[in-house]
PDB file of N, CA and C in Angstrom:
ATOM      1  N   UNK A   1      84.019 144.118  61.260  1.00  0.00           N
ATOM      2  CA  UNK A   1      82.876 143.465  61.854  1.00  0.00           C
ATOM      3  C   UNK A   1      82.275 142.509  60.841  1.00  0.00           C
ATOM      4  N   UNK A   2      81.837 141.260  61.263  1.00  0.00           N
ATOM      5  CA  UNK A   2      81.109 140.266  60.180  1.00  0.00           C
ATOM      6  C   UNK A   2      79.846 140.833  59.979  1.00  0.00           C
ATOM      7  N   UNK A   3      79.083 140.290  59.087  1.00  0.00           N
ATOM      8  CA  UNK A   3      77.955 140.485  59.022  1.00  0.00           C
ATOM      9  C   UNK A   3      77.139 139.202  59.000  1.00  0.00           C
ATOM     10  N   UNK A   4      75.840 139.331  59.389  1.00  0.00           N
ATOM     11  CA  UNK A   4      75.006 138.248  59.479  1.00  0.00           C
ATOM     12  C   UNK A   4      73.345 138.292  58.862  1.00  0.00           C
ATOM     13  N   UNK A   5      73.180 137.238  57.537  1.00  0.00           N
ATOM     14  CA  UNK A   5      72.004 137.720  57.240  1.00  0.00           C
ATOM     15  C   UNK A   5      70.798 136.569  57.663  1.00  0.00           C
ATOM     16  N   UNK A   6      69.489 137.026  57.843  1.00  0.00           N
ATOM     17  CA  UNK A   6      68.544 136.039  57.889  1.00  0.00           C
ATOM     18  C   UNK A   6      68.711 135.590  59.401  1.00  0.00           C
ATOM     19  N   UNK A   7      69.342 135.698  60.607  1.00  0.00           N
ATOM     20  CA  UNK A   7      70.060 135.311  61.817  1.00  0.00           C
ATOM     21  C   UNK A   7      68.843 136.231  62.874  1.00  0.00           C
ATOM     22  N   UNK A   8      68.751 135.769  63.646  1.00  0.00           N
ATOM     23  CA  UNK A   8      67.604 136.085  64.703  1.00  0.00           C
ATOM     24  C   UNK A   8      69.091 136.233  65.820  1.00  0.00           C
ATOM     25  N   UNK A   9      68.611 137.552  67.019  1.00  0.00           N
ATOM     26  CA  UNK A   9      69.891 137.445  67.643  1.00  0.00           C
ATOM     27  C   UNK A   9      68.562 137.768  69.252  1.00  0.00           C
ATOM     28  N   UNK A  10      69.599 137.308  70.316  1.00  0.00           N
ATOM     29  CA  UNK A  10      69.157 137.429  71.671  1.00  0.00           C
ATOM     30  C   UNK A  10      70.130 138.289  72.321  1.00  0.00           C
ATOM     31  N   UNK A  11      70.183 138.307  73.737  1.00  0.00           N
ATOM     32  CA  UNK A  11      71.214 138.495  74.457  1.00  0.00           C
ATOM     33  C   UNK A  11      72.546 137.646  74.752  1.00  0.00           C
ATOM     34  N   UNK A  12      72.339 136.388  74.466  1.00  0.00           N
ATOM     35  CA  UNK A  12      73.877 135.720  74.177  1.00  0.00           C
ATOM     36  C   UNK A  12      74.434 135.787  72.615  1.00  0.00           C
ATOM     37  N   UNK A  13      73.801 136.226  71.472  1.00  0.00           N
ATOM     38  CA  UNK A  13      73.934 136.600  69.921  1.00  0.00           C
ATOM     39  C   UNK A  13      73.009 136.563  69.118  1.00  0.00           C
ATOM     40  N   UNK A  14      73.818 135.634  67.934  1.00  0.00           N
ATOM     41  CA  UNK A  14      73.325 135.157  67.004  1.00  0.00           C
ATOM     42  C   UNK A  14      72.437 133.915  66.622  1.00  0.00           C
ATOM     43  N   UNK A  15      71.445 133.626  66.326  1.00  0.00           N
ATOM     44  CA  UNK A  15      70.925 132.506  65.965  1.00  0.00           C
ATOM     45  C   UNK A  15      70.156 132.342  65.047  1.00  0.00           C
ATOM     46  N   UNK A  16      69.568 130.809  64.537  1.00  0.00           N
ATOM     47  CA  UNK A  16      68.914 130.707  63.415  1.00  0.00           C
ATOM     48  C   UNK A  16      67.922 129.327  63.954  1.00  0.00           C
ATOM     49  N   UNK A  17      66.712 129.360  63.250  1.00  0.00           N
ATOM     50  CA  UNK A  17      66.397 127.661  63.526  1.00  0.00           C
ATOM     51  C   UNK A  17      66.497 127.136  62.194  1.00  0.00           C
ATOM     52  N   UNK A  18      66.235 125.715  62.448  1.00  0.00           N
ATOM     53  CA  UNK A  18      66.441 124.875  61.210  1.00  0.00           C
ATOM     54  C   UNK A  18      65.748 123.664  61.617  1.00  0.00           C
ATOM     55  N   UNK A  19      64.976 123.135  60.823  1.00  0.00           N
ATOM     56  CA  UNK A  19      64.290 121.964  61.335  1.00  0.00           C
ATOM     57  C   UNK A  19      65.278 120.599  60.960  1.00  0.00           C
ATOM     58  N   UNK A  20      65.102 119.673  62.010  1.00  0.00           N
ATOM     59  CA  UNK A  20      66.362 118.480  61.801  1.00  0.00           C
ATOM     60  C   UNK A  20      66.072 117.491  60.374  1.00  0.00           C
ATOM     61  N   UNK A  21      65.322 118.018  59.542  1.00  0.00           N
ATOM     62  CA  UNK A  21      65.852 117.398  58.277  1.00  0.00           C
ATOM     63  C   UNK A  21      66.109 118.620  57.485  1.00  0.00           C
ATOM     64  N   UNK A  22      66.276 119.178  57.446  1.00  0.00           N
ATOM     65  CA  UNK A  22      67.293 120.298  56.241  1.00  0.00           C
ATOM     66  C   UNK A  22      67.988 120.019  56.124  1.00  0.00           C
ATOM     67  N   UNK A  23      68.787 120.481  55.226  1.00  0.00           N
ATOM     68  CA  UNK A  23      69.901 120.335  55.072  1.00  0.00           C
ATOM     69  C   UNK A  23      70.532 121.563  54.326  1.00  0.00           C
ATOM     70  N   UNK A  24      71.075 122.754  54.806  1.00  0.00           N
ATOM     71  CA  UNK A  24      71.161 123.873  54.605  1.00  0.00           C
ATOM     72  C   UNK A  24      72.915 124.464  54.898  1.00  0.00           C
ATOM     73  N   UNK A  25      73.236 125.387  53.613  1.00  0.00           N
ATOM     74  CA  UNK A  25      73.830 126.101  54.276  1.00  0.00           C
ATOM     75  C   UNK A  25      74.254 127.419  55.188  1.00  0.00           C
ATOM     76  N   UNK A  26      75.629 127.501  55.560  1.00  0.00           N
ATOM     77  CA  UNK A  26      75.466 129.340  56.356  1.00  0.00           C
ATOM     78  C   UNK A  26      76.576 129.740  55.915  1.00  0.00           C
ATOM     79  N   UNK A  27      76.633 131.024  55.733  1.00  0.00           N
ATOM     80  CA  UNK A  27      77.862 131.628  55.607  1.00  0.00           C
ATOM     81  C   UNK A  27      77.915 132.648  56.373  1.00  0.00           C
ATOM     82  N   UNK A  28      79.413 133.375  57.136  1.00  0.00           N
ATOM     83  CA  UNK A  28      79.769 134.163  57.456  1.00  0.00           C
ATOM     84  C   UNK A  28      80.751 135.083  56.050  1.00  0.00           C
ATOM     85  N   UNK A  29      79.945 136.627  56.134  1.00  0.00           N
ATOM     86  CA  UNK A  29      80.640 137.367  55.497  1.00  0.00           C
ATOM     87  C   UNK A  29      82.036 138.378  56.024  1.00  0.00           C
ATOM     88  N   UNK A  30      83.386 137.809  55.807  1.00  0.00           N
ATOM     89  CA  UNK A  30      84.116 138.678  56.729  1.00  0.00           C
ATOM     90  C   UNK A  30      84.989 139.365  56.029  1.00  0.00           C
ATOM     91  N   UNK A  31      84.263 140.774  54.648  1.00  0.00           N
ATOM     92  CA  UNK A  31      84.990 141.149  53.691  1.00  0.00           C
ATOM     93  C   UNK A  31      85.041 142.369  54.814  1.00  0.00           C
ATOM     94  N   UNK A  32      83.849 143.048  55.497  1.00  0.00           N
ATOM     95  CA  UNK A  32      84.497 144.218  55.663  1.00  0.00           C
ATOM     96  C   UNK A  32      85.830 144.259  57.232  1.00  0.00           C
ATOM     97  N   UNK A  33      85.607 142.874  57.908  1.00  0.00           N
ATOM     98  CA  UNK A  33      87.044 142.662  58.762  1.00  0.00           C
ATOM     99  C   UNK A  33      88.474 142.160  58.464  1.00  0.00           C
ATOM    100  N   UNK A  34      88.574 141.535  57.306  1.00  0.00           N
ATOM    101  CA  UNK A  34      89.818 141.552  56.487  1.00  0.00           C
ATOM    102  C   UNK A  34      90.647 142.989  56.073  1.00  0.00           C
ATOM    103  N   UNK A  35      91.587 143.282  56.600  1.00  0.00           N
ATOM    104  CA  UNK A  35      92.266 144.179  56.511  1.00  0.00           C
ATOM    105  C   UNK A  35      92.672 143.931  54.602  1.00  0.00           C
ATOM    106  N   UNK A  36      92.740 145.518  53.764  1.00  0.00           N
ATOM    107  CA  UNK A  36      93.188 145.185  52.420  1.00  0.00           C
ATOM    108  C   UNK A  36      94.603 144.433  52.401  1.00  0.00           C
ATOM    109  N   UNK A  37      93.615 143.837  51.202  1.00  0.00           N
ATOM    110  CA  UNK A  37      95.228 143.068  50.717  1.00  0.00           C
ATOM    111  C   UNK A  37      95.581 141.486  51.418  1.00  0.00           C
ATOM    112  N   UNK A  38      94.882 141.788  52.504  1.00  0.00           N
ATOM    113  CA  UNK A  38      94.551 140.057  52.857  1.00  0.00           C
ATOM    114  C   UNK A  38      93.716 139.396  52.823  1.00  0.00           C
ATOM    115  N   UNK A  39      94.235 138.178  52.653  1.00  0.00           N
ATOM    116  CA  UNK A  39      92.859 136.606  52.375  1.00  0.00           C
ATOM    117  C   UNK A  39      92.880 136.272  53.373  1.00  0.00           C
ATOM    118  N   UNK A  40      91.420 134.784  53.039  1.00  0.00           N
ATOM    119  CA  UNK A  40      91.035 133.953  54.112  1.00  0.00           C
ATOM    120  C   UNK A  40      92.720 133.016  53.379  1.00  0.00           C
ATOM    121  N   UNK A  41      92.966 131.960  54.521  1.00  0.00           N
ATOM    122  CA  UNK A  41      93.510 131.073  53.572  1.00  0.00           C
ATOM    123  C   UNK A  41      93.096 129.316  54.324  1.00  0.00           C
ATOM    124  N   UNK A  42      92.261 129.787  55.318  1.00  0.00           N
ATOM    125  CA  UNK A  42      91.877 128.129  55.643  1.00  0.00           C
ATOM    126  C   UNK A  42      90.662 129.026  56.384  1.00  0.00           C
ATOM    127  N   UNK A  43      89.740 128.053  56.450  1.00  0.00           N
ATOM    128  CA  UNK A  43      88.518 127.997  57.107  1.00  0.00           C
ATOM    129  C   UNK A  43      88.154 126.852  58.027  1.00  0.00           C
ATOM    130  N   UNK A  44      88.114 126.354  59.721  1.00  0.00           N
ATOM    131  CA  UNK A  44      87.278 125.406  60.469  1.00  0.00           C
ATOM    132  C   UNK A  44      86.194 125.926  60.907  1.00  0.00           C
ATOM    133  N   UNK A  45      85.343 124.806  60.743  1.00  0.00           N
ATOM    134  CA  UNK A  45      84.455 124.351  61.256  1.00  0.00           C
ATOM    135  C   UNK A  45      84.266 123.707  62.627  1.00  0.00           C
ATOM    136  N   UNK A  46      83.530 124.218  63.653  1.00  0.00           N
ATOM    137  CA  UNK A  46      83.577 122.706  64.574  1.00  0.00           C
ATOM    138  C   UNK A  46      81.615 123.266  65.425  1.00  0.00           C
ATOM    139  N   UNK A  47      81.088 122.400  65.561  1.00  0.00           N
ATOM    140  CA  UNK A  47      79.685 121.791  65.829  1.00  0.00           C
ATOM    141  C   UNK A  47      79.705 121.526  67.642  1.00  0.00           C
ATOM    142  N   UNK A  48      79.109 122.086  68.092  1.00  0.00           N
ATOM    143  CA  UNK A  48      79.364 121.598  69.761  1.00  0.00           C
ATOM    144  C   UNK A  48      77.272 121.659  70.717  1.00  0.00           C
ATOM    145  N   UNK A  49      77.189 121.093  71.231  1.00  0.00           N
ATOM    146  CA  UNK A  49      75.953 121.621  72.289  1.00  0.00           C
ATOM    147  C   UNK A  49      76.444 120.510  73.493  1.00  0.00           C
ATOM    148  N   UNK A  50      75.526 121.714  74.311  1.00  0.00           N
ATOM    149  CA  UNK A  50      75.757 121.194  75.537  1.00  0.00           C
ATOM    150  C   UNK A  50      74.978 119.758  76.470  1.00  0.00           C
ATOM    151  N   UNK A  51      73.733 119.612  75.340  1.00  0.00           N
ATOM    152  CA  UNK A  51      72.863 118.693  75.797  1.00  0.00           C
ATOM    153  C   UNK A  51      72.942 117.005  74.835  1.00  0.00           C
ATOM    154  N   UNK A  52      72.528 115.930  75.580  1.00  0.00           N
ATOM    155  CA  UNK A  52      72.390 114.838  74.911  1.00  0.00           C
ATOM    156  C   UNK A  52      71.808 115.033  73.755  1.00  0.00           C
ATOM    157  N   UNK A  53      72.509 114.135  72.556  1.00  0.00           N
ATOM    158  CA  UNK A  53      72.240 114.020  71.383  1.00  0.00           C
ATOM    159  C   UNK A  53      72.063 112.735  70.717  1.00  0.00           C
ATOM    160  N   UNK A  54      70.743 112.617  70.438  1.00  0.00           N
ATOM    161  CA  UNK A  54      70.782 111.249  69.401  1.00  0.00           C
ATOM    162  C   UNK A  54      70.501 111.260  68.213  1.00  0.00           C
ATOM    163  N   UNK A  55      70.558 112.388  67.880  1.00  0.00           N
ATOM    164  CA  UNK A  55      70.664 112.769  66.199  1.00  0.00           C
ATOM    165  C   UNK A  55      71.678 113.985  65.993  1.00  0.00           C
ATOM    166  N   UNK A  56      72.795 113.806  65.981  1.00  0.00           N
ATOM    167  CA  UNK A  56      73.969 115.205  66.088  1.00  0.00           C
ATOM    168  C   UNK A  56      73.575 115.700  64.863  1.00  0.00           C
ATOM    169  N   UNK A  57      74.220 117.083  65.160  1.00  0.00           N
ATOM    170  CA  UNK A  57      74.191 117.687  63.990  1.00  0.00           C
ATOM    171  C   UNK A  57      75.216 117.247  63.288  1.00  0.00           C
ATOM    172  N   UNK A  58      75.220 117.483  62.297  1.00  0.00           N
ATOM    173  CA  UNK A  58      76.424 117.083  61.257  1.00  0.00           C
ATOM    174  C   UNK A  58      76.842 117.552  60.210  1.00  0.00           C
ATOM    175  N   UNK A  59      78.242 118.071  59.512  1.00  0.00           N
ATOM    176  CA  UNK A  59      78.881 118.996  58.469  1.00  0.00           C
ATOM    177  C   UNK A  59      78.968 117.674  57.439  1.00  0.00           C
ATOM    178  N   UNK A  60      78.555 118.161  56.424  1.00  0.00           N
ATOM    179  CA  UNK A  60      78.489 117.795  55.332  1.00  0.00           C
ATOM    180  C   UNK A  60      79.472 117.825  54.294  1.00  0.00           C
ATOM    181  N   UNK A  61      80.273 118.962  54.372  1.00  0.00           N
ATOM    182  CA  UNK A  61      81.284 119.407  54.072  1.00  0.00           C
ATOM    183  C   UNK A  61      82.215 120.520  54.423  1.00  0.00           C
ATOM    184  N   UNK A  62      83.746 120.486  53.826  1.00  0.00           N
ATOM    185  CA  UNK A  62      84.302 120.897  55.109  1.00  0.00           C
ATOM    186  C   UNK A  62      85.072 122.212  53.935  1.00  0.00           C
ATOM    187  N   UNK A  63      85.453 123.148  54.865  1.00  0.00           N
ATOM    188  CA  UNK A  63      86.494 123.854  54.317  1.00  0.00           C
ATOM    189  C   UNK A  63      86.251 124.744  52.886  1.00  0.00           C
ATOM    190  N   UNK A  64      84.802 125.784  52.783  1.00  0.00           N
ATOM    191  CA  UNK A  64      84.798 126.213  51.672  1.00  0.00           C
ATOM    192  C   UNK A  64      84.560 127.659  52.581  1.00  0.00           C
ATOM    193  N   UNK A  65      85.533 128.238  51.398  1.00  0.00           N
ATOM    194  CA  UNK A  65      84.973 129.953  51.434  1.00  0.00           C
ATOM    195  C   UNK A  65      86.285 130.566  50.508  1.00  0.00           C
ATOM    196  N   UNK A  66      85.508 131.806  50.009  1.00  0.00           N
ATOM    197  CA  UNK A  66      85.963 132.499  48.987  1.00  0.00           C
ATOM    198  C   UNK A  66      86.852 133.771  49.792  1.00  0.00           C
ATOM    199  N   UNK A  67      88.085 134.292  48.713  1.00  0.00           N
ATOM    200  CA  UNK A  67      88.756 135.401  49.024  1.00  0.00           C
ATOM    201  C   UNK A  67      88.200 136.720  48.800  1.00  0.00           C
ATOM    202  N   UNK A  68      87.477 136.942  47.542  1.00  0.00           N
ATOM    203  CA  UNK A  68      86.985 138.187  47.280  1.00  0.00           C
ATOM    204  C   UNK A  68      85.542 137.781  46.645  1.00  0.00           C
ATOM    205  N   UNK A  69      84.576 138.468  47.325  1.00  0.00           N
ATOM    206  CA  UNK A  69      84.259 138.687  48.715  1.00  0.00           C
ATOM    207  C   UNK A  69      84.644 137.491  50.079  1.00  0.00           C
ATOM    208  N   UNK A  70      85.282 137.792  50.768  1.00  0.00           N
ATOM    209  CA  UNK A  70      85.839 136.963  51.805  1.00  0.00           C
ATOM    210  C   UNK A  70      84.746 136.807  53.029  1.00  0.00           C
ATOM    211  N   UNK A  71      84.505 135.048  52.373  1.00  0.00           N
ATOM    212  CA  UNK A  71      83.014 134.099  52.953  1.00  0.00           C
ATOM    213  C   UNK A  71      83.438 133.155  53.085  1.00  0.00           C
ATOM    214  N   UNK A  72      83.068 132.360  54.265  1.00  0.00           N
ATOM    215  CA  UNK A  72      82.997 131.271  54.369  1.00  0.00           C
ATOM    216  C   UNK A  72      82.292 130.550  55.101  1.00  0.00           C
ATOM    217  N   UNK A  73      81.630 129.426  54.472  1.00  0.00           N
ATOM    218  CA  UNK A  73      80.697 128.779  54.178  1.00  0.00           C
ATOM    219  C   UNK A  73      80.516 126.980  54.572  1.00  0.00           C
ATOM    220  N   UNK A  74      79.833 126.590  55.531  1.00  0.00           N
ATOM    221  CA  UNK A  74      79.524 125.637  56.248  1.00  0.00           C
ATOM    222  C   UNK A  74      77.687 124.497  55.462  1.00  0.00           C
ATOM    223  N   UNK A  75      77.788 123.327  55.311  1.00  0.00           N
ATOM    224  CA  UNK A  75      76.919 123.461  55.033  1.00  0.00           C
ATOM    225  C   UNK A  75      76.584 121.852  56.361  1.00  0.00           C
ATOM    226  N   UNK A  76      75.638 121.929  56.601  1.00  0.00           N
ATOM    227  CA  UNK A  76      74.612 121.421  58.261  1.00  0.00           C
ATOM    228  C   UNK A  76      73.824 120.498  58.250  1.00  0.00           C
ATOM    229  N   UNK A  77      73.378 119.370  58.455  1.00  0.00           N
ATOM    230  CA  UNK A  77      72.251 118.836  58.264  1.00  0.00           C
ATOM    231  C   UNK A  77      71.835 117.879  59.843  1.00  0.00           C
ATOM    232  N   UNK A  78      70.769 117.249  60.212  1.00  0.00           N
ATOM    233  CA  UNK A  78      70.872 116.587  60.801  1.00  0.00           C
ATOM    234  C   UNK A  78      69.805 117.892  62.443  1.00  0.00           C
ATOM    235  N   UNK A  79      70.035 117.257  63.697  1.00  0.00           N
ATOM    236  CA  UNK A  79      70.220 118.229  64.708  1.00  0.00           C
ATOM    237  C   UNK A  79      68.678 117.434  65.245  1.00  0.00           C
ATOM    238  N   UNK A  80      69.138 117.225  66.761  1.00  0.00           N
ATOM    239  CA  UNK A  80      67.775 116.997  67.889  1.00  0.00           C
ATOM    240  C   UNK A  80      66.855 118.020  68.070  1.00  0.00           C
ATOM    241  N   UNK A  81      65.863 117.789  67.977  1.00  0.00           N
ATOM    242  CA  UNK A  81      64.686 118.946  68.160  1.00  0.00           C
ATOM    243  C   UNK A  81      64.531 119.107  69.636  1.00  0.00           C
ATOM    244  N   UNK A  82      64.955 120.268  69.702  1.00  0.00           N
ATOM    245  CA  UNK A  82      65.225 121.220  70.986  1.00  0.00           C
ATOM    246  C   UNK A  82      66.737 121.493  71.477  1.00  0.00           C
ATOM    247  N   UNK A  83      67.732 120.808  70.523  1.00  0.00           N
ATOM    248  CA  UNK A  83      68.463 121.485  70.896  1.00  0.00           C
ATOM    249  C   UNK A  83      69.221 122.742  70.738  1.00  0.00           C
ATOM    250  N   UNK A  84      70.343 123.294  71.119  1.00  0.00           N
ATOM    251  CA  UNK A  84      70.946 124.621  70.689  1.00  0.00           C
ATOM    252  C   UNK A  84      72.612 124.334  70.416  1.00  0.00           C
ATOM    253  N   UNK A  85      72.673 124.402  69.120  1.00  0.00           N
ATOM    254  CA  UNK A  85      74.051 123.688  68.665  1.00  0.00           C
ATOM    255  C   UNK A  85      75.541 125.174  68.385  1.00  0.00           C
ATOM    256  N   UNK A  86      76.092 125.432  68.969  1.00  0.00           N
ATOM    257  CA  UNK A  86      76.758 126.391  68.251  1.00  0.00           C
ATOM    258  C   UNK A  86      77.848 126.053  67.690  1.00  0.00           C
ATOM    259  N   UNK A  87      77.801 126.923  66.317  1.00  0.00           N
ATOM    260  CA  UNK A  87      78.643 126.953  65.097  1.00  0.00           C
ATOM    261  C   UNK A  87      79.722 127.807  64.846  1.00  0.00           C
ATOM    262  N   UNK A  88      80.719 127.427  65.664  1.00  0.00           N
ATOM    263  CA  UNK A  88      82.265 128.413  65.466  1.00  0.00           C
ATOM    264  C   UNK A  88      82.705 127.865  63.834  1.00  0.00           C
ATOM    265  N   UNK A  89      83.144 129.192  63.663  1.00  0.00           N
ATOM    266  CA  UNK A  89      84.420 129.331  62.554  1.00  0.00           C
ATOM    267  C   UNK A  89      85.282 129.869  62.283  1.00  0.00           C
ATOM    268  N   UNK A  90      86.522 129.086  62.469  1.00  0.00           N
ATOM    269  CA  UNK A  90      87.936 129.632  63.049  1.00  0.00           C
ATOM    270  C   UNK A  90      88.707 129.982  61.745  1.00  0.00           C
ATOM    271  N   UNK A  91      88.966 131.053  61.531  1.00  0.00           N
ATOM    272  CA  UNK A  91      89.671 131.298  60.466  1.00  0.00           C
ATOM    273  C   UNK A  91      90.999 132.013  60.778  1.00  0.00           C
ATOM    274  N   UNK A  92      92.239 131.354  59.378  1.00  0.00           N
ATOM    275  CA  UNK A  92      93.880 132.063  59.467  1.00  0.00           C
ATOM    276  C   UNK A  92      93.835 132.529  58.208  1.00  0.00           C
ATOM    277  N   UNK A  93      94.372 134.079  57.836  1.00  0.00           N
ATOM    278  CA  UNK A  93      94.033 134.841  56.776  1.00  0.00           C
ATOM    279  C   UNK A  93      95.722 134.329  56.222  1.00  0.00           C
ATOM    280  N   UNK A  94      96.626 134.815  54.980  1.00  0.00           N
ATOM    281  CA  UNK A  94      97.371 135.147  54.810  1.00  0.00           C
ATOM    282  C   UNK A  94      98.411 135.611  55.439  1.00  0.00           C
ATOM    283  N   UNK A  95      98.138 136.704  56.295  1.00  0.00           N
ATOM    284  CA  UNK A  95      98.657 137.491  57.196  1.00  0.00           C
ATOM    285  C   UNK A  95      99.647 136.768  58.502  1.00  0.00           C
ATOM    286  N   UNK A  96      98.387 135.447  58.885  1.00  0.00           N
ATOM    287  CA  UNK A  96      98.728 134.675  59.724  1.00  0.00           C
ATOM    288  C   UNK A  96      98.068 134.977  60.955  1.00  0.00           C
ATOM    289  N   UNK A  97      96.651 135.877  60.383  1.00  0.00           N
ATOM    290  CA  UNK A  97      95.695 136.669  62.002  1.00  0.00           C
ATOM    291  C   UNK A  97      94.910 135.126  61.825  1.00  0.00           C
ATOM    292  N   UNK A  98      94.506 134.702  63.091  1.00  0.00           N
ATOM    293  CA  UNK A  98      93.550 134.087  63.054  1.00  0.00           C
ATOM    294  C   UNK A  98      92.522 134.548  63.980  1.00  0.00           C
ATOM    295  N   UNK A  99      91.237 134.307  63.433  1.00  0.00           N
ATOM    296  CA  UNK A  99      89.868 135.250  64.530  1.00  0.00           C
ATOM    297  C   UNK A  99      88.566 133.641  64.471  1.00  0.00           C
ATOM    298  N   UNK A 100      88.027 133.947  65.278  1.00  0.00           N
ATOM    299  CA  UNK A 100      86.762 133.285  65.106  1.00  0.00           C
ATOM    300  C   UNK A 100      85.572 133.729  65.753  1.00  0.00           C
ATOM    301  N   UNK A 101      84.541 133.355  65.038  1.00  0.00           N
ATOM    302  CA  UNK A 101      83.135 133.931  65.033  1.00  0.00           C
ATOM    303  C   UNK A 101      81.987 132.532  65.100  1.00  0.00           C
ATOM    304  N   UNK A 102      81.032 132.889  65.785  1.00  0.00           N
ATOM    305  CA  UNK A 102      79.888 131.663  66.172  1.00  0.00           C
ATOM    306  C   UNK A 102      78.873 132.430  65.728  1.00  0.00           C
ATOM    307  N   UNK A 103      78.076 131.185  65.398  1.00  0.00           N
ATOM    308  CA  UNK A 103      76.264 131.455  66.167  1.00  0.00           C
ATOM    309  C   UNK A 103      75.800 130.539  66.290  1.00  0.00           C
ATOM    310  N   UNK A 104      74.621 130.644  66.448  1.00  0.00           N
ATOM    311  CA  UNK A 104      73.570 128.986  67.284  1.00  0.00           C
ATOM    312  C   UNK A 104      72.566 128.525  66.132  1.00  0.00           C
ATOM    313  N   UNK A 105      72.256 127.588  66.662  1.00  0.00           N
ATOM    314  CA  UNK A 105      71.531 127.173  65.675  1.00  0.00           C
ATOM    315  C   UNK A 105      70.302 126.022  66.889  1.00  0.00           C
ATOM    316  N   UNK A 106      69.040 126.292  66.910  1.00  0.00           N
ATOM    317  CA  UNK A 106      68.188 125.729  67.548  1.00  0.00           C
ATOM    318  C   UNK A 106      67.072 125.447  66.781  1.00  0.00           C
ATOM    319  N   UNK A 107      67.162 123.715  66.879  1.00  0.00           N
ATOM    320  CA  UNK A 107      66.703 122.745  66.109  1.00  0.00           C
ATOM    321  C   UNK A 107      64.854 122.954  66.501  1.00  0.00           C
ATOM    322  N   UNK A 108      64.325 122.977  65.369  1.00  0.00           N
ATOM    323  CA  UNK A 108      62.403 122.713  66.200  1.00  0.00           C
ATOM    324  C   UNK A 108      62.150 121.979  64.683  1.00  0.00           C
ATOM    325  N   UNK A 109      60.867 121.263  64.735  1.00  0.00           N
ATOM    326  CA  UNK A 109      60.600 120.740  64.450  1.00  0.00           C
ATOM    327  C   UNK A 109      58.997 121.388  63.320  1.00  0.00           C
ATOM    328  N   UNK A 110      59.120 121.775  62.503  1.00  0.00           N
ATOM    329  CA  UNK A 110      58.422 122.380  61.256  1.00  0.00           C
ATOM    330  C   UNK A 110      57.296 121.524  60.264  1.00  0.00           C
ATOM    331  N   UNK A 111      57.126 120.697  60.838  1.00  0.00           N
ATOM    332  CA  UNK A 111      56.305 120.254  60.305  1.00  0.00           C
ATOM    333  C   UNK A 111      55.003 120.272  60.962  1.00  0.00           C
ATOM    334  N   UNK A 112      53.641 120.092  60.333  1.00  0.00           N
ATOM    335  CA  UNK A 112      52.396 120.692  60.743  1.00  0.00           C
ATOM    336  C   UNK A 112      51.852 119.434  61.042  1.00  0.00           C
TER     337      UNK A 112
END
């Protein structure tokens, strides 16, 4: 099972807000679902919502996460205030398992 820290969850999951100028990262921890003895050995990313966007969210960078502890790590910036963006990450271990895991991310606006 992954784990998720700092993540607010509903009845469809996981989520987080972030106001659309951050620029922040997330990581998924997936040491205790790696079977021993296997790695991550690639990590995607991919960014999707269902509503019009005139400020997308946007990856900053692509393709980081570690083998031991086995994380990987997205970093975000950008995002329309009000929307709800979800954040898959598709990972192929060593092994050749590939799994993937989401959560959301809903943009508001933090300033006073």
């Amino acid at each position: 099972m992954t784990t998720t820290t700092g993540y607010l969850k509903d009845r469809i999951g996981a989520y987080i807000e972030k106001d659309p100028q951050a620029r922040l990262d997330y990581s998924i921890d997936w040491t205790d679902w790696i079977a021993g003895g296997d790695i991550i050995t690639n990590s995607h990313w991919t960014i999707s919502t269902i509503t019009s966007d005139p400020l997308p969210m946007t990856q900053w960078t692509s393709n980081i996460f570690t083998t031991t502890p086995a994380i990987t790590t997205v970093y975000l910036a950008n995002g329309s205030v009000g929307n709800t963006y979800t954040i898959t990450n598709r990972i192929t271990t060593s092994n050749q398992i590939v799994e993937e895991r989401f959560f959301r991310i809903v943009v508001k606006d933090r300033t006073l």
